[in-house]
Protein backbone atom coordinates (compact mmCIF):
# COMPACT_ATOMS: atom_id res chain seq x y z
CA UNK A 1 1.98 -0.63 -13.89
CA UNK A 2 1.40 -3.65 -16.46
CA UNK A 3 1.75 -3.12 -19.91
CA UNK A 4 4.20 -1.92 -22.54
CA UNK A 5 5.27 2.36 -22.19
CA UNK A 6 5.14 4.96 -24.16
CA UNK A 7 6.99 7.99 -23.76
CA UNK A 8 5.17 11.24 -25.69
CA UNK A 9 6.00 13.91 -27.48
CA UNK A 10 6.16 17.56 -25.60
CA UNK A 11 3.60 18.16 -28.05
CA UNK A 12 0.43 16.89 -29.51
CA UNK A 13 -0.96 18.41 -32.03
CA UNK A 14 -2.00 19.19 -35.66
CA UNK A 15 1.73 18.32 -37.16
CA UNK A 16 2.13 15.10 -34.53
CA UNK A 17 -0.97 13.81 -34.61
CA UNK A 18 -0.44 10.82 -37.43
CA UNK A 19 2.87 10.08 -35.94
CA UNK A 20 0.95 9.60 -32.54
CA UNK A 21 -1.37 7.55 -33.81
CA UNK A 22 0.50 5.24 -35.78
CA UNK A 23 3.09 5.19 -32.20
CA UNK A 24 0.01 3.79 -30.36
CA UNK A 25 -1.20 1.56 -33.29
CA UNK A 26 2.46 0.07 -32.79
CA UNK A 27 1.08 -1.35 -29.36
CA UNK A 28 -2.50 -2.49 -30.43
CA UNK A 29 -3.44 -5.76 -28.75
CA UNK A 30 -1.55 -4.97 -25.49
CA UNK A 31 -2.11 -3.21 -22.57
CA UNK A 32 -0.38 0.08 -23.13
CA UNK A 33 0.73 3.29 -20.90
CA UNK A 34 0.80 6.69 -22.05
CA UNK A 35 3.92 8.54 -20.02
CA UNK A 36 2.99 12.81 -20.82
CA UNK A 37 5.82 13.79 -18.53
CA UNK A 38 7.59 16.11 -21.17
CA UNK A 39 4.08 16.58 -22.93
CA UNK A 40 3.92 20.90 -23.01
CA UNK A 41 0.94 21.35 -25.40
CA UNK A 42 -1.84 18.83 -25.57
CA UNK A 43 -4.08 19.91 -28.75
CA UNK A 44 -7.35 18.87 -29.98
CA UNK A 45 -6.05 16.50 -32.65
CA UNK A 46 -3.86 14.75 -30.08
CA UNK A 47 -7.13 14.24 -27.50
CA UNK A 48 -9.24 12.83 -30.98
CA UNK A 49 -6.04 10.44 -31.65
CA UNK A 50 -6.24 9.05 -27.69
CA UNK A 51 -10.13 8.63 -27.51
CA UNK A 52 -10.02 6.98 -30.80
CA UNK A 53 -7.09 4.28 -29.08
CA UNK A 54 -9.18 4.46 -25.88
CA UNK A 55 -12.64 2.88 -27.53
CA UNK A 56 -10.13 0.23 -29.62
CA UNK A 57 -8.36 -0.49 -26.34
CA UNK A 58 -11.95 -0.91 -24.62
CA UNK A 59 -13.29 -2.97 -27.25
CA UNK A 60 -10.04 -5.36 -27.07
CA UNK A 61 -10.14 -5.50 -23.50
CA UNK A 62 -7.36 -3.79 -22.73
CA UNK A 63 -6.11 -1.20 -20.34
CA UNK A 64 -4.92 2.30 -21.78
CA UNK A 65 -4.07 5.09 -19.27
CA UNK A 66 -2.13 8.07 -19.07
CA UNK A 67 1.06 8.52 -16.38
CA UNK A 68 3.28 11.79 -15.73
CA UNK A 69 0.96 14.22 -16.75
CA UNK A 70 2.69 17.42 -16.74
CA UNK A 71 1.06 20.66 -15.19
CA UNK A 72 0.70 22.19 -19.08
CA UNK A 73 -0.89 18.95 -20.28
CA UNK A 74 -3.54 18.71 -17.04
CA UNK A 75 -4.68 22.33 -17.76
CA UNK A 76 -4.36 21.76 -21.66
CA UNK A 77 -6.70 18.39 -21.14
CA UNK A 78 -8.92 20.31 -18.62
CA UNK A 79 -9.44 23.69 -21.27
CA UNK A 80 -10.59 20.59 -23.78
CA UNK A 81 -13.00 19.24 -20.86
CA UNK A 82 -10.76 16.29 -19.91
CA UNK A 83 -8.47 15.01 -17.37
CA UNK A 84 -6.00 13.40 -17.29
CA UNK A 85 -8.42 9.84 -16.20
CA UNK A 86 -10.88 10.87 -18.30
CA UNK A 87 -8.90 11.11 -21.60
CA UNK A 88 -8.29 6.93 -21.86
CA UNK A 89 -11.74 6.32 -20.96
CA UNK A 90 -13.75 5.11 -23.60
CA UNK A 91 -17.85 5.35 -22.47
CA UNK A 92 -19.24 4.92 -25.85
CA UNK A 93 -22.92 3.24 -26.67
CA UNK A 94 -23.90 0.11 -25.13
């Protein structure tokens, strides 16, 4: 895959949720991978901070997906109605 990595937390939520953001932030302007191999709970803060990257990365351009998914974070993503394509895809207004 193109693009810079990053590796996340084993989990996303309430308390990591800033720190995740400003991680991604890091990486604006680029094309940027997500790796949630060691990712064990996937809150609803931590899906808010990856749509919110995923319409910036859309309206740049640029390419934001998630890799690795653990087993935890697919059924976490899928309990929040997500997967683990979905969760980078930004299908806002036209």
């Amino acid at each position: 895959m193109n693009g810079t990595t990053l590796t996340l937390d084993p989990r996303l939520d309430i308390r990591t949720a800033s720190g995740l953001a400003a991680s991604i932030l890091t990486h604006r302007g680029t094309d940027l991978v997500l790796d949630a191999a060691h990712v064990c709970h996937f809150g609803a803060l931590g899906v808010q901070v990856l749509q919110a990257a995923a319409r910036s990365w859309t309206e740049t351009g640029h390419s934001l997906s998630l890799i690795n998914t653990s087993d935890d974070c697919a059924d976490q993503l899928c309990l929040l109605g997500f997967s683990p394509e979905t969760v980078t895809r930004w299908e806002g207004e036209e």
